[in-house]
PDB file of N, CA and C in Angstrom:
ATOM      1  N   UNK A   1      -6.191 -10.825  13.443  1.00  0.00           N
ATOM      2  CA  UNK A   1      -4.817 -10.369  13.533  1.00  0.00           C
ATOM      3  C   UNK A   1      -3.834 -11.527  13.363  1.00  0.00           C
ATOM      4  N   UNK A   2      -4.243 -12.336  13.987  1.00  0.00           N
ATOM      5  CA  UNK A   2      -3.110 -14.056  13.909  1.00  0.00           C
ATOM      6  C   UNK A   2      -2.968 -14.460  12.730  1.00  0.00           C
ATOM      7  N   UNK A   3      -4.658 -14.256  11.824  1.00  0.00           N
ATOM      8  CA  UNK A   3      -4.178 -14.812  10.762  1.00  0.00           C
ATOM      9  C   UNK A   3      -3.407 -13.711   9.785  1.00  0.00           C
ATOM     10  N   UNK A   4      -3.585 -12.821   9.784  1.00  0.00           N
ATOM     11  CA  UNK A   4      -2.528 -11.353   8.707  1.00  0.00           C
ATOM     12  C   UNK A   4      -1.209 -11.944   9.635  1.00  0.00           C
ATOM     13  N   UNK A   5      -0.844 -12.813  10.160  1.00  0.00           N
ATOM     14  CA  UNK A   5       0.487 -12.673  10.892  1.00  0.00           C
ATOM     15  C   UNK A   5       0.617 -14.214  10.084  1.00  0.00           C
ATOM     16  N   UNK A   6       0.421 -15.177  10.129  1.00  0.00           N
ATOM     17  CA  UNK A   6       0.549 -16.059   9.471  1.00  0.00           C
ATOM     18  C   UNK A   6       0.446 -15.982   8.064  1.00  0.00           C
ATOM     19  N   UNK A   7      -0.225 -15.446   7.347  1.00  0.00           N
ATOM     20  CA  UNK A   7      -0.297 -15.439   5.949  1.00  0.00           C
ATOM     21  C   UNK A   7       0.765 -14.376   5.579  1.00  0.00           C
ATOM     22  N   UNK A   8       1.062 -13.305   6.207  1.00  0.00           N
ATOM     23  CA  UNK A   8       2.670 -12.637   5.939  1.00  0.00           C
ATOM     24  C   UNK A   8       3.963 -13.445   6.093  1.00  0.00           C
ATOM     25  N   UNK A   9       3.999 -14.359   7.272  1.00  0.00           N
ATOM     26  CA  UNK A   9       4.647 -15.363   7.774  1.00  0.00           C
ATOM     27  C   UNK A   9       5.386 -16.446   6.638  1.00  0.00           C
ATOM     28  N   UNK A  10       3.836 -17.143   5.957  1.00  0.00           N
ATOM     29  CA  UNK A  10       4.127 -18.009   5.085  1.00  0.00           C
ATOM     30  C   UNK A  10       4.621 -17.030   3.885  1.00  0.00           C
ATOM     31  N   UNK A  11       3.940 -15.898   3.624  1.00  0.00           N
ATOM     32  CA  UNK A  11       4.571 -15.351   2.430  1.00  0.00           C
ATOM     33  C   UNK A  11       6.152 -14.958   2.158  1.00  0.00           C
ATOM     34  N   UNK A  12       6.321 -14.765   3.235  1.00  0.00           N
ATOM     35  CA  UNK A  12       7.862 -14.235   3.578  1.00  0.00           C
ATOM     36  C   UNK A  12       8.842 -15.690   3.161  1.00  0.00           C
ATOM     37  N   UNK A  13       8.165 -16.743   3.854  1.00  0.00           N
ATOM     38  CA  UNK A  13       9.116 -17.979   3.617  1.00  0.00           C
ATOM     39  C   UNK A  13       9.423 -18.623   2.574  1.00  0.00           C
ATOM     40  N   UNK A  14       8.273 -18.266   1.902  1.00  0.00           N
ATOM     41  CA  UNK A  14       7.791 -19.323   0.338  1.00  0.00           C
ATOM     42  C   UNK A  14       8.630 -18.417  -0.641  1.00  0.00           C
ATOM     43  N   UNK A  15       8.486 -16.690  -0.325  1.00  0.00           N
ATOM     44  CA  UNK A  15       9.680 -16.184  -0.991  1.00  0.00           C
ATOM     45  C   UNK A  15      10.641 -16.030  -0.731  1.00  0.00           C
ATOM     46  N   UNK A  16      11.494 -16.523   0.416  1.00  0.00           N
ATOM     47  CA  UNK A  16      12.990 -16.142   1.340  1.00  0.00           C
ATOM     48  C   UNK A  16      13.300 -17.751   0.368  1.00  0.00           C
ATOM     49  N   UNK A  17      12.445 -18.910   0.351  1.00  0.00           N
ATOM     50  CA  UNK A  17      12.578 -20.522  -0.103  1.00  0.00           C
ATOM     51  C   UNK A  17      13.100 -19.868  -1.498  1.00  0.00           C
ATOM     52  N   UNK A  18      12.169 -19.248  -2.673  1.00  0.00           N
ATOM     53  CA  UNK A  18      12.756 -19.742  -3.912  1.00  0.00           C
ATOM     54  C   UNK A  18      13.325 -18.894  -4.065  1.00  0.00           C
ATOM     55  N   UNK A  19      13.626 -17.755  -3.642  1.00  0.00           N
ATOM     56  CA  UNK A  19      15.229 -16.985  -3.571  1.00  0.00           C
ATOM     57  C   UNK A  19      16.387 -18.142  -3.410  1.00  0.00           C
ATOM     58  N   UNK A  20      16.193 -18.794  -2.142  1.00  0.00           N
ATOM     59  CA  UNK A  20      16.960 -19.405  -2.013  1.00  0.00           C
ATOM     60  C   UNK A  20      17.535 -20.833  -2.854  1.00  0.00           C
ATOM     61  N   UNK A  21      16.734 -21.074  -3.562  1.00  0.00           N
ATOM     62  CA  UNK A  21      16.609 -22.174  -4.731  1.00  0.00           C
ATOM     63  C   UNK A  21      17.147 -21.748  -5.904  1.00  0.00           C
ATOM     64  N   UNK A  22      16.585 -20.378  -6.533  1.00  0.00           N
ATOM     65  CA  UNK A  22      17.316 -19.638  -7.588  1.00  0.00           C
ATOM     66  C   UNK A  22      18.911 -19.431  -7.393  1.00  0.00           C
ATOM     67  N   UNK A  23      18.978 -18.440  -5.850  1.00  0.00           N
ATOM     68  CA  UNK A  23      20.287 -18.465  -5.823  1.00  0.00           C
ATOM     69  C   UNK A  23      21.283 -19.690  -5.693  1.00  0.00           C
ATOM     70  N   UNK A  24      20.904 -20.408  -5.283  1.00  0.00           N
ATOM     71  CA  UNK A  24      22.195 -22.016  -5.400  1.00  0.00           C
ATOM     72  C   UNK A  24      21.844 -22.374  -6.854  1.00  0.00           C
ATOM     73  N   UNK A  25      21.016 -22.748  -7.272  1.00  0.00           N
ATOM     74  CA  UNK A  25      20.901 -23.397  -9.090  1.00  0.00           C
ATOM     75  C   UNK A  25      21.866 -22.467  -9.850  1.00  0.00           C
ATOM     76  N   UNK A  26      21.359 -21.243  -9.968  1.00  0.00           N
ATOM     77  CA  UNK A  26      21.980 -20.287 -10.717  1.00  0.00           C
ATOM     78  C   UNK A  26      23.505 -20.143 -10.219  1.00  0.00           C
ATOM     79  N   UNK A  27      23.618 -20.070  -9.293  1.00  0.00           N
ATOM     80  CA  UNK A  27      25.131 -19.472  -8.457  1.00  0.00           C
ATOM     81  C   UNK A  27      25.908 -20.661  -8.567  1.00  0.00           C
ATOM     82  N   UNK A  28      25.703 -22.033  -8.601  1.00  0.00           N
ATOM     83  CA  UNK A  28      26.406 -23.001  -7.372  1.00  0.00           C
ATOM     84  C   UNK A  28      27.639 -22.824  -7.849  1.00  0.00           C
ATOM     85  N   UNK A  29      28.129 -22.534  -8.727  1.00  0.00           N
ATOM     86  CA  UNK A  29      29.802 -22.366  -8.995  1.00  0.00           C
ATOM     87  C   UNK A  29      30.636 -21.713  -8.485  1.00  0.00           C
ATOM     88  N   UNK A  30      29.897 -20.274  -7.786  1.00  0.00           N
ATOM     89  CA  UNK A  30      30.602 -19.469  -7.132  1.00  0.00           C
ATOM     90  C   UNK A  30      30.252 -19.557  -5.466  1.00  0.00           C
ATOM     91  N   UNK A  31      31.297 -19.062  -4.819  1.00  0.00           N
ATOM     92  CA  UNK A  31      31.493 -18.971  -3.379  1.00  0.00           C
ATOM     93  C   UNK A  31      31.224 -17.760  -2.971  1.00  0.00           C
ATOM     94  N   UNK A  32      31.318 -17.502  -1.809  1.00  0.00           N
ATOM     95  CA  UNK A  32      30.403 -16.473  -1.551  1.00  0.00           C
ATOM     96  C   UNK A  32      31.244 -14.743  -1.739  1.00  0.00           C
ATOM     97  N   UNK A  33      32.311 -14.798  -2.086  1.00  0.00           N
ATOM     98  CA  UNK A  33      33.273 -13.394  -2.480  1.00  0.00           C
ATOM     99  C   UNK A  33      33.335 -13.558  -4.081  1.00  0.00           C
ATOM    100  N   UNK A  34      32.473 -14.594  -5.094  1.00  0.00           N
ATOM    101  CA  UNK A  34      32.419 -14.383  -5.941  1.00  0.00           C
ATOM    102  C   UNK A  34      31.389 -13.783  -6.546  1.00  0.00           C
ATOM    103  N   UNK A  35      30.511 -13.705  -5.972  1.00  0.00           N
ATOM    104  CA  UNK A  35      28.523 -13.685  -5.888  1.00  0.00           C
ATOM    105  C   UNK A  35      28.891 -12.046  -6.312  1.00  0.00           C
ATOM    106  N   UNK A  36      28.215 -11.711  -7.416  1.00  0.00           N
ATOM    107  CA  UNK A  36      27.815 -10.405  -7.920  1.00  0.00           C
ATOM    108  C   UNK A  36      26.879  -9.725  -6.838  1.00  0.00           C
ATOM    109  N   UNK A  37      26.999  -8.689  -6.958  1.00  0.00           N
ATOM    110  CA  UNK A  37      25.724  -7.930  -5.796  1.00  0.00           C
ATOM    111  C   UNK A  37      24.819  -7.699  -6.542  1.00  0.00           C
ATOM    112  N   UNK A  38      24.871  -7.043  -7.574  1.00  0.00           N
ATOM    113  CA  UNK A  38      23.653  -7.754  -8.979  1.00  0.00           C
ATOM    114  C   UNK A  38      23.318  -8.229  -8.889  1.00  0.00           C
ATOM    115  N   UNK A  39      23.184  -9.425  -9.146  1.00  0.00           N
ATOM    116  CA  UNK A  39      23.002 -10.702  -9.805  1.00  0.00           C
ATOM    117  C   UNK A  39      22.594 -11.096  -8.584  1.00  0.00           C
ATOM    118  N   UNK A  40      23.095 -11.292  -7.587  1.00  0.00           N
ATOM    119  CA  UNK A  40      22.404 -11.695  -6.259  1.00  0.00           C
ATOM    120  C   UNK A  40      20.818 -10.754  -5.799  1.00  0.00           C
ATOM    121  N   UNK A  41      21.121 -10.166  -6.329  1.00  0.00           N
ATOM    122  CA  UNK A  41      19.836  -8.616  -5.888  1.00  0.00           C
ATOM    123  C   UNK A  41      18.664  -8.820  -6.750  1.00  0.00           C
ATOM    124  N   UNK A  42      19.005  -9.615  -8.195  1.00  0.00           N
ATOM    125  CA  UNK A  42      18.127  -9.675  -9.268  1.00  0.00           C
ATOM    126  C   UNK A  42      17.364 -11.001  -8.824  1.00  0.00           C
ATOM    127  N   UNK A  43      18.087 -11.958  -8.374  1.00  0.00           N
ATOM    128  CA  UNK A  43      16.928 -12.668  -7.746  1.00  0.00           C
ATOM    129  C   UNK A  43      16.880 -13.370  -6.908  1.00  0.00           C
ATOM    130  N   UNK A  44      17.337 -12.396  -5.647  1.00  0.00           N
ATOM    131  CA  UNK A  44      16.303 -11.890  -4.422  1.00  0.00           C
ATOM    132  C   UNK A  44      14.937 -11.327  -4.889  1.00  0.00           C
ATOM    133  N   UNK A  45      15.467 -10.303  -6.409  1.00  0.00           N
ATOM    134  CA  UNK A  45      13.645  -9.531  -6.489  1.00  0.00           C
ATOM    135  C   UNK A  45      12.906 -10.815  -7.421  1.00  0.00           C
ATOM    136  N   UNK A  46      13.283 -12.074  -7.995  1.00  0.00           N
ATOM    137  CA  UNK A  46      13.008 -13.032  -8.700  1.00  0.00           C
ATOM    138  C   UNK A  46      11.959 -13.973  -7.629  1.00  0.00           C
ATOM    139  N   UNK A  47      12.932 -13.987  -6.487  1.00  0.00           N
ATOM    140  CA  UNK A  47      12.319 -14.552  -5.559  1.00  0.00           C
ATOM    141  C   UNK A  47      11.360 -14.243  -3.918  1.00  0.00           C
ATOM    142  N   UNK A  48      11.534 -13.119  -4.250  1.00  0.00           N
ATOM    143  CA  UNK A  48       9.935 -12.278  -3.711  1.00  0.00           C
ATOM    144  C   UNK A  48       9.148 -11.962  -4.762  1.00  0.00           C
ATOM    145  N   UNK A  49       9.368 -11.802  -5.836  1.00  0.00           N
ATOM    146  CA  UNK A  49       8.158 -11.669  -6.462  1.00  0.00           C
ATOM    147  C   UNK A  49       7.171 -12.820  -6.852  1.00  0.00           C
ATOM    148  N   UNK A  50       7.996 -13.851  -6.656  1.00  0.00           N
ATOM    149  CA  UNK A  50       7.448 -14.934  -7.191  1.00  0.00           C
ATOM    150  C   UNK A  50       6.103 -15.118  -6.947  1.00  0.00           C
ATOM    151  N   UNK A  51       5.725 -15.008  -5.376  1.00  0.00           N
ATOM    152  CA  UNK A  51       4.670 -15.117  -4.656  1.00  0.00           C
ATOM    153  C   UNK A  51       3.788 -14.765  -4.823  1.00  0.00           C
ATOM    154  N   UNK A  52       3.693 -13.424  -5.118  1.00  0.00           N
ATOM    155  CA  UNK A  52       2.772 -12.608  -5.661  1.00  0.00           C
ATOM    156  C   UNK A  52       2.236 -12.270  -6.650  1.00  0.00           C
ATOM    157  N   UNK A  53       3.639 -12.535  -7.691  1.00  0.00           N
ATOM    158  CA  UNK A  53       2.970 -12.953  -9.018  1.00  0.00           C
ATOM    159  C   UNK A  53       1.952 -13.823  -9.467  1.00  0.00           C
ATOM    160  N   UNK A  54       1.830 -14.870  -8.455  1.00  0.00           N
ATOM    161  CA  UNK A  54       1.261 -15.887  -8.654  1.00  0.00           C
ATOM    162  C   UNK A  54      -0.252 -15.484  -7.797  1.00  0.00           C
ATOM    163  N   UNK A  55      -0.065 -15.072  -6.995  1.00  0.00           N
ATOM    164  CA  UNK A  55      -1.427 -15.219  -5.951  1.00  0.00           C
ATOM    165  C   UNK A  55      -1.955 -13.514  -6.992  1.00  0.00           C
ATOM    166  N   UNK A  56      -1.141 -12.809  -7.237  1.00  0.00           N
ATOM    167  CA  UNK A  56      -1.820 -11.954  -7.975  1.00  0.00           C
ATOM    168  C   UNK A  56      -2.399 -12.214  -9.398  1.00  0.00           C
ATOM    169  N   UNK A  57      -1.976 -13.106  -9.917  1.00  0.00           N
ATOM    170  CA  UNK A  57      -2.589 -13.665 -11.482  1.00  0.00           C
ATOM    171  C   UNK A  57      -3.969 -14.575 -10.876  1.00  0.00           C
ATOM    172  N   UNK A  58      -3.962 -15.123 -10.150  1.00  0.00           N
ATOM    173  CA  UNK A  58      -4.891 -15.804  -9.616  1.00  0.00           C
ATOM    174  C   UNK A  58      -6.371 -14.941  -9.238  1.00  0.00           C
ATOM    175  N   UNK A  59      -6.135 -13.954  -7.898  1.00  0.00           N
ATOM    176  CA  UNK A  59      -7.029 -13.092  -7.922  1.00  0.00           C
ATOM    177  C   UNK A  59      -7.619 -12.204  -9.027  1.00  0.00           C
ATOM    178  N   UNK A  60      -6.515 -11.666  -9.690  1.00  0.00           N
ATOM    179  CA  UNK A  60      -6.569 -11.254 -10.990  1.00  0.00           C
ATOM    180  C   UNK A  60      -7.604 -11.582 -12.055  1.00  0.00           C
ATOM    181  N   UNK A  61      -8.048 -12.755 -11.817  1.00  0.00           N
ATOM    182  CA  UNK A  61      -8.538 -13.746 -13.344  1.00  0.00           C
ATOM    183  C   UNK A  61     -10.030 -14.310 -12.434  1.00  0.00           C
ATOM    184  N   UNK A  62      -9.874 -14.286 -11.133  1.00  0.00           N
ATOM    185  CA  UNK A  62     -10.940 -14.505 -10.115  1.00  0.00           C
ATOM    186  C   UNK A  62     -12.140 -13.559  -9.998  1.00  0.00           C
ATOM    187  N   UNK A  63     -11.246 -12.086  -9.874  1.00  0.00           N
ATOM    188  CA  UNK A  63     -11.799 -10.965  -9.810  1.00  0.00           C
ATOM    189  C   UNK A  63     -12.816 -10.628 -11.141  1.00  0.00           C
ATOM    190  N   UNK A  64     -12.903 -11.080 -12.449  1.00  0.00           N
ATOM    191  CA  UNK A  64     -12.799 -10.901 -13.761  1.00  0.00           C
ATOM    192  C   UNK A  64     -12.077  -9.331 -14.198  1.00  0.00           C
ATOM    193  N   UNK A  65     -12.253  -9.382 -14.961  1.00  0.00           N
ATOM    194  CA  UNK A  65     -11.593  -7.988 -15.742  1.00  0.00           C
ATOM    195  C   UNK A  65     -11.773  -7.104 -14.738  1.00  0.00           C
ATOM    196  N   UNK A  66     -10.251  -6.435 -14.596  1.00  0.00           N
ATOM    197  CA  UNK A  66     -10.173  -5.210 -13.617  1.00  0.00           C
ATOM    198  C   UNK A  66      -8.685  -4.321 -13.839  1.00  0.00           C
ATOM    199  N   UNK A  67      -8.452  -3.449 -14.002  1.00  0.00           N
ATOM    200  CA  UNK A  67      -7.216  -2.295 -13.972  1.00  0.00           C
ATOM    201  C   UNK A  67      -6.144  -3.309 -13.537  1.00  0.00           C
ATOM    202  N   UNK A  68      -5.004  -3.934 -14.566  1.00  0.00           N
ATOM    203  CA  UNK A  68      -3.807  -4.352 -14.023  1.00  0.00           C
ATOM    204  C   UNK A  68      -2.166  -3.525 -12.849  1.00  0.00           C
ATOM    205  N   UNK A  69      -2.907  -2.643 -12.998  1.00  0.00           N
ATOM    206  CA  UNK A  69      -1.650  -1.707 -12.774  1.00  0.00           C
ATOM    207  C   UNK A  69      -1.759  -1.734 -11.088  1.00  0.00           C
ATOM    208  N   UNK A  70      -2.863  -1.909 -10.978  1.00  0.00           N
ATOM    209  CA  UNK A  70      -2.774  -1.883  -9.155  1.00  0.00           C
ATOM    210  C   UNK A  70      -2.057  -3.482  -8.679  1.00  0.00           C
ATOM    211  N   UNK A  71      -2.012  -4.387  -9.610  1.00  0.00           N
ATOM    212  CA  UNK A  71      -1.569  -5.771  -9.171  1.00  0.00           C
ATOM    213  C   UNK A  71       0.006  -5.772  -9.309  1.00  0.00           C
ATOM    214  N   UNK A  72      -0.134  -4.555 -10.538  1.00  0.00           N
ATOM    215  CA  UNK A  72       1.764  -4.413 -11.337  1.00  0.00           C
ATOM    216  C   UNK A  72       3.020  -3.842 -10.629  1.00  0.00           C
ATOM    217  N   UNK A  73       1.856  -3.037  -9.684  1.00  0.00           N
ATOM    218  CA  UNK A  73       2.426  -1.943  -8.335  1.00  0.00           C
ATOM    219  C   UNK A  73       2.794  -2.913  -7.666  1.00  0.00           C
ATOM    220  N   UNK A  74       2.132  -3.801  -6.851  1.00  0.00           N
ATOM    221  CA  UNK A  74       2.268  -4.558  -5.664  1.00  0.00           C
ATOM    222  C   UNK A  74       3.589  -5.303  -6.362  1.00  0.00           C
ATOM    223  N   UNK A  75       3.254  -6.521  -6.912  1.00  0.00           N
ATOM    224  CA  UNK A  75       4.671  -7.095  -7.633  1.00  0.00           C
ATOM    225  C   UNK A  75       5.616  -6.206  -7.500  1.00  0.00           C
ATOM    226  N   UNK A  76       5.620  -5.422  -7.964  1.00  0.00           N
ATOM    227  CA  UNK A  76       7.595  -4.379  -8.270  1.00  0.00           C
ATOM    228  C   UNK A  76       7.448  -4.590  -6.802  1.00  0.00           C
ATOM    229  N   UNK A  77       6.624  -3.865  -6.466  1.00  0.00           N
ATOM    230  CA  UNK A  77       7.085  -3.445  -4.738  1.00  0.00           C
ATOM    231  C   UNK A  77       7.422  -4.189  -4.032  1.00  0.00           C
ATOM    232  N   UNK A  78       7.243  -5.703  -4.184  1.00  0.00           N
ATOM    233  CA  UNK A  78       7.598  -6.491  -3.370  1.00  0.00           C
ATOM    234  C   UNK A  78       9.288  -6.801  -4.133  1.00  0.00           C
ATOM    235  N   UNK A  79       9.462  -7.105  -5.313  1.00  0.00           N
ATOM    236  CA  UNK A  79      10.589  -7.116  -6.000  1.00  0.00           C
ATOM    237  C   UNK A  79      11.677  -6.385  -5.774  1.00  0.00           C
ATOM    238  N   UNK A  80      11.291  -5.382  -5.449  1.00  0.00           N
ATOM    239  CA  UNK A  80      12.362  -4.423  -5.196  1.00  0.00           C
ATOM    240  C   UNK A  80      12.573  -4.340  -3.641  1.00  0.00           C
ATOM    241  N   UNK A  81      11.746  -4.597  -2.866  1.00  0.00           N
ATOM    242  CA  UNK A  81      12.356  -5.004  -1.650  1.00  0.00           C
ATOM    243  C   UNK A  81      12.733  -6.355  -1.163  1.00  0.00           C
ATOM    244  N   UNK A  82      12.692  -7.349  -2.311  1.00  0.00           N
ATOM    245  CA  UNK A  82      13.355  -8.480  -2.060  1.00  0.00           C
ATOM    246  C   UNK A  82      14.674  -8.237  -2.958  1.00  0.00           C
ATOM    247  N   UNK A  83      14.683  -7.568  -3.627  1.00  0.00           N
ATOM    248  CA  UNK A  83      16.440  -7.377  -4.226  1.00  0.00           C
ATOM    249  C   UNK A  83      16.972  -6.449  -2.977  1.00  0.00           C
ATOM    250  N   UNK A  84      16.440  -5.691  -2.606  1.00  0.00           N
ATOM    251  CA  UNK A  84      17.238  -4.947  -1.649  1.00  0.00           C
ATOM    252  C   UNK A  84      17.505  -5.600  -0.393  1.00  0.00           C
ATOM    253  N   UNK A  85      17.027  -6.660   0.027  1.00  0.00           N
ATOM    254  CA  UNK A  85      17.197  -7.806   1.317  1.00  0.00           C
ATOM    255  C   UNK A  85      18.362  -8.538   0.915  1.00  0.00           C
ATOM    256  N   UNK A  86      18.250  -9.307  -0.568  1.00  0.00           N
ATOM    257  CA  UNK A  86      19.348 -10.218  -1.250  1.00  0.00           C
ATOM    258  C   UNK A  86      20.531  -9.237  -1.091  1.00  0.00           C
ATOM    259  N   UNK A  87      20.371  -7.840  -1.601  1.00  0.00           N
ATOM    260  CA  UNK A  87      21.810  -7.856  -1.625  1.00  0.00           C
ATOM    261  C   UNK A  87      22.108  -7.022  -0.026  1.00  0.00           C
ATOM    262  N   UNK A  88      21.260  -6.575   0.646  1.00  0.00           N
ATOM    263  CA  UNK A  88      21.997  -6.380   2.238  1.00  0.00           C
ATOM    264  C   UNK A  88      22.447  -7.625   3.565  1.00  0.00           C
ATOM    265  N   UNK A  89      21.912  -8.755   2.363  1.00  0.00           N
ATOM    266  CA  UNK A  89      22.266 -10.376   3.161  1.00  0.00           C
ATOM    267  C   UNK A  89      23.497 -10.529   2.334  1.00  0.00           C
ATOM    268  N   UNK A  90      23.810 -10.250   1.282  1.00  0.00           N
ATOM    269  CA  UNK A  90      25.098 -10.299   1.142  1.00  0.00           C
ATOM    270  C   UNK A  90      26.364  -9.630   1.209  1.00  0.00           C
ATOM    271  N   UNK A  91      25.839  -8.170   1.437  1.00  0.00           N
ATOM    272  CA  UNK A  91      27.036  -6.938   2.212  1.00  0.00           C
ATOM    273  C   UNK A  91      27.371  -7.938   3.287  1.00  0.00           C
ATOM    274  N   UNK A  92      26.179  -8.127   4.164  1.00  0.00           N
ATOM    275  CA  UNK A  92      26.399  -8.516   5.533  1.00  0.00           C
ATOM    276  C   UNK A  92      26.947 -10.018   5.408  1.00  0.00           C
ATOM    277  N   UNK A  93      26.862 -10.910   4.838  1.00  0.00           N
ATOM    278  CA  UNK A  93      27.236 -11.757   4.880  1.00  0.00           C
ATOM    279  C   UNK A  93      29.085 -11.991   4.394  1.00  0.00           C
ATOM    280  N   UNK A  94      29.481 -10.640   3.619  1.00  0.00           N
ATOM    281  CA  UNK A  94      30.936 -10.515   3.010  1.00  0.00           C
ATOM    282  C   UNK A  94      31.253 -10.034   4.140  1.00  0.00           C
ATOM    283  N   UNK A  95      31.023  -9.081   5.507  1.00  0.00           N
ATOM    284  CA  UNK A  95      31.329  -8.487   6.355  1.00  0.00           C
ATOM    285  C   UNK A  95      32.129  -9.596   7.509  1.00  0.00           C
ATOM    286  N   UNK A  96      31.513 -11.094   7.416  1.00  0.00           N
ATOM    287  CA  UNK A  96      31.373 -11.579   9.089  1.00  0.00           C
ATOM    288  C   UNK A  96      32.898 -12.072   8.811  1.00  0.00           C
ATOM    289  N   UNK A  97      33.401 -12.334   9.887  1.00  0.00           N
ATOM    290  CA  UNK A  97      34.403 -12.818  10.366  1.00  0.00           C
ATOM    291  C   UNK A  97      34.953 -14.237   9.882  1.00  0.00           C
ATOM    292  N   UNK A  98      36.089 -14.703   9.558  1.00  0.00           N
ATOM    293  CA  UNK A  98      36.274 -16.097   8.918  1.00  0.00           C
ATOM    294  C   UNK A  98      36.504 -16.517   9.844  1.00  0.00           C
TER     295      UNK A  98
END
């Protein structure tokens, strides 16, 4: 159990990290009432997927030949709930108080 809690743990960070790397490289010009909710959302899902893309090409090629579509599932799914985090960190973040 400790370790499914740690290996979710690190996964969460390594993709919350290059979200967070994409978004300043890509963004740094704008401030934070300039930030598209798009564009912020696109990679948030850039940067959760990252993770998995990777540990899934890996198993992928480990496994030898096997049905891609179950690896293609997981990716979106994580993608799309890392765009939907990016952009409810930035509702919430246009919300707080100056």
């Amino acid at each position: 159990m400790a370790i499914r809690l740690v290996v979710w743990c690190t996964w969460g960070a390594l993709s919350g990290a290059v979200f967070a790397v994409a978004l300043m490289l890509a963004e740094r010009r704008r401030g934070l009432a300039e930030l598209s909710m798009t564009r912020t959302a696109v990679w948030g899902a850039v940067g959760s997927a990252s993770a998995p893309a990777v540990l899934m090409t890996i198993a992928y090629f480990e496994a030898g030949p096997r049905e891609p579509l179950p690896y293609l599932i997981f990716v979106a799914a994580t993608a799309s709930l890392g765009a939907a985090m990016a952009a409810a960190s930035l509702a919430l973040a246009r919300r707080a108080p100056r």
